[in-house]
Protein backbone atom coordinates (compact mmCIF):
# COMPACT_ATOMS: atom_id res chain seq x y z
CA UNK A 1 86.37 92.20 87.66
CA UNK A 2 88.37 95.72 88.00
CA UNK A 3 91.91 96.23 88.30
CA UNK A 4 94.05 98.63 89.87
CA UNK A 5 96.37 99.92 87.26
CA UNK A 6 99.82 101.66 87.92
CA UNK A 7 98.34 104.94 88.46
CA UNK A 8 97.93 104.21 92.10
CA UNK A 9 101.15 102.62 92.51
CA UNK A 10 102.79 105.25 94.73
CA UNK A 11 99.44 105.34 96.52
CA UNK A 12 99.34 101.70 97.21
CA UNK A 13 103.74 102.27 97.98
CA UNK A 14 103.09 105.33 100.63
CA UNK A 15 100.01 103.23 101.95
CA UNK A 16 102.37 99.79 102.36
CA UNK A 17 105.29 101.84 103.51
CA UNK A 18 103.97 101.86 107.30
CA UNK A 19 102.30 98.28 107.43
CA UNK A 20 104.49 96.23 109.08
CA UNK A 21 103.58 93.23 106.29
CA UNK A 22 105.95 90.69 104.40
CA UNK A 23 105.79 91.56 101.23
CA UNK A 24 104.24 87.66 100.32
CA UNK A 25 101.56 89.34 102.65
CA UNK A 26 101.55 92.59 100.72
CA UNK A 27 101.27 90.51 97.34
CA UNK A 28 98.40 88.68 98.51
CA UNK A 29 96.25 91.81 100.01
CA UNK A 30 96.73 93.92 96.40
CA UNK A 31 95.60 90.31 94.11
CA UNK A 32 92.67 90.55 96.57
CA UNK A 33 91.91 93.95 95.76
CA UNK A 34 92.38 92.96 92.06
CA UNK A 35 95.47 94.93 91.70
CA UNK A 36 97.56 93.60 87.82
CA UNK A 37 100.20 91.98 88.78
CA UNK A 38 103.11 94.35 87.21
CA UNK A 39 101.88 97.14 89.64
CA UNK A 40 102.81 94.23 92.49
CA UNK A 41 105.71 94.00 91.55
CA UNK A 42 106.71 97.44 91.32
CA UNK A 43 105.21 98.09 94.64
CA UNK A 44 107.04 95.05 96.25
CA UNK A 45 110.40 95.59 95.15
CA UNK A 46 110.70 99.05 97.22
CA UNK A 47 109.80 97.52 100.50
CA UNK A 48 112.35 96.54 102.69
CA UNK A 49 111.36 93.32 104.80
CA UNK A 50 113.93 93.72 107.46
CA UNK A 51 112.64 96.89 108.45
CA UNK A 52 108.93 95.93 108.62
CA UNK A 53 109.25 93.14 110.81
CA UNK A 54 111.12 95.30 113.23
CA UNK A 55 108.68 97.69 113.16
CA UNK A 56 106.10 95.01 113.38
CA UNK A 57 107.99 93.77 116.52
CA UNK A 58 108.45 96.70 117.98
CA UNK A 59 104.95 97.49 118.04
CA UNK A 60 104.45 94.62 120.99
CA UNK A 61 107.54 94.49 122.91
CA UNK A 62 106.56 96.57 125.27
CA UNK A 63 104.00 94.43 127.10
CA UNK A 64 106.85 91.24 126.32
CA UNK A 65 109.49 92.78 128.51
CA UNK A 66 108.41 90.69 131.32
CA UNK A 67 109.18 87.58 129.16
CA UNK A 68 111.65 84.95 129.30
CA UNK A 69 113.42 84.17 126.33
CA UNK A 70 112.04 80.73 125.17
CA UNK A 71 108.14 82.84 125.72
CA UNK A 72 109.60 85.89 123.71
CA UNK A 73 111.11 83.69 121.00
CA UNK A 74 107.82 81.95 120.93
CA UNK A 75 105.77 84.73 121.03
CA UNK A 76 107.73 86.84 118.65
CA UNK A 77 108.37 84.29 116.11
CA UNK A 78 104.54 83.41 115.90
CA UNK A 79 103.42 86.96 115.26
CA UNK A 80 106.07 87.38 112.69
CA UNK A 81 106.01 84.02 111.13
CA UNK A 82 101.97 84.73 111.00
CA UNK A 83 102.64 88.53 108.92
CA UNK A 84 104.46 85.93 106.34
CA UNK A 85 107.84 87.11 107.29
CA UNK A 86 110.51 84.18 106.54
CA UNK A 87 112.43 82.38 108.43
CA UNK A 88 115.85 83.70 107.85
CA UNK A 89 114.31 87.33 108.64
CA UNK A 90 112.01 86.41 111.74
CA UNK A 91 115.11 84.49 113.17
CA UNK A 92 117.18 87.43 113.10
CA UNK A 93 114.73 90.32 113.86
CA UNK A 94 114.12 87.76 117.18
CA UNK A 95 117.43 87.76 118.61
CA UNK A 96 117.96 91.59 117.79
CA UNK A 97 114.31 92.32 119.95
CA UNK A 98 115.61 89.94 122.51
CA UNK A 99 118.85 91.44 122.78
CA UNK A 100 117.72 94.40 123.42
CA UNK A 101 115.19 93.59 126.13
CA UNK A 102 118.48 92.43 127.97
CA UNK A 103 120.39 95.89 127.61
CA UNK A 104 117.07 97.47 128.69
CA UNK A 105 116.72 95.36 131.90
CA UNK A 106 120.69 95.79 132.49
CA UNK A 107 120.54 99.53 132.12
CA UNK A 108 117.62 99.61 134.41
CA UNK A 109 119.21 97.55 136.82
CA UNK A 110 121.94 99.45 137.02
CA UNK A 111 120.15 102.54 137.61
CA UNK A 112 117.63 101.27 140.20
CA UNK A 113 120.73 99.77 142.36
């Protein structure tokens, strides 16, 4: 079996940097691609989780505007929760994407009437 040595690190860091993933989903993609385990790390540590699973939200919200709240929370929490985002972070990142569906609907409200 090959390994992926710290050479590529900053590859494998640009190339995670835009994937929307938890990093326990990062961890297990690079021991799949036989990437050592210290290179992991290091790639790990610089990702922030918080910001992934917004972006990861963000990337559907726009066909869940429609949505009720308990079929958003649902909805969103699932296709977090399934990226391996935790609980704490999915919760939060939920109630942000759901707040701002209502300021969106208010501000269009108020414009349309």
């Amino acid at each position: 079996m090959w390994t992926i040595k710290s050479s590529h690190a900053s590859g494998w860091r640009i190339a995670l940097a835009s994937s929307r993933a938890a990093s326990r989903a990062v961890r297990y993609e690079l021991r799949q691609k036989g990437v050592e385990n210290e290179v992991i790390d290091d790639v790990v540590a610089d990702l922030d989780e918080e910001a992934a699973a917004r972006a990861a939200l963000e990337s559907k919200m726009g066909g869940w505007q429609h949505l009720d709240r308990a079929t958003f929370q649902k909805r969103a929490m699932g296709f977090l929760g399934r990226r391996g985002f935790n609980y704490a972070i999915v919760k939060q990142v939920c109630d942000d994407g759901w707040a701002q569906i209502e300021e969106e609907n208010a501000a269009g409200n108020e414009a349309g009437g």
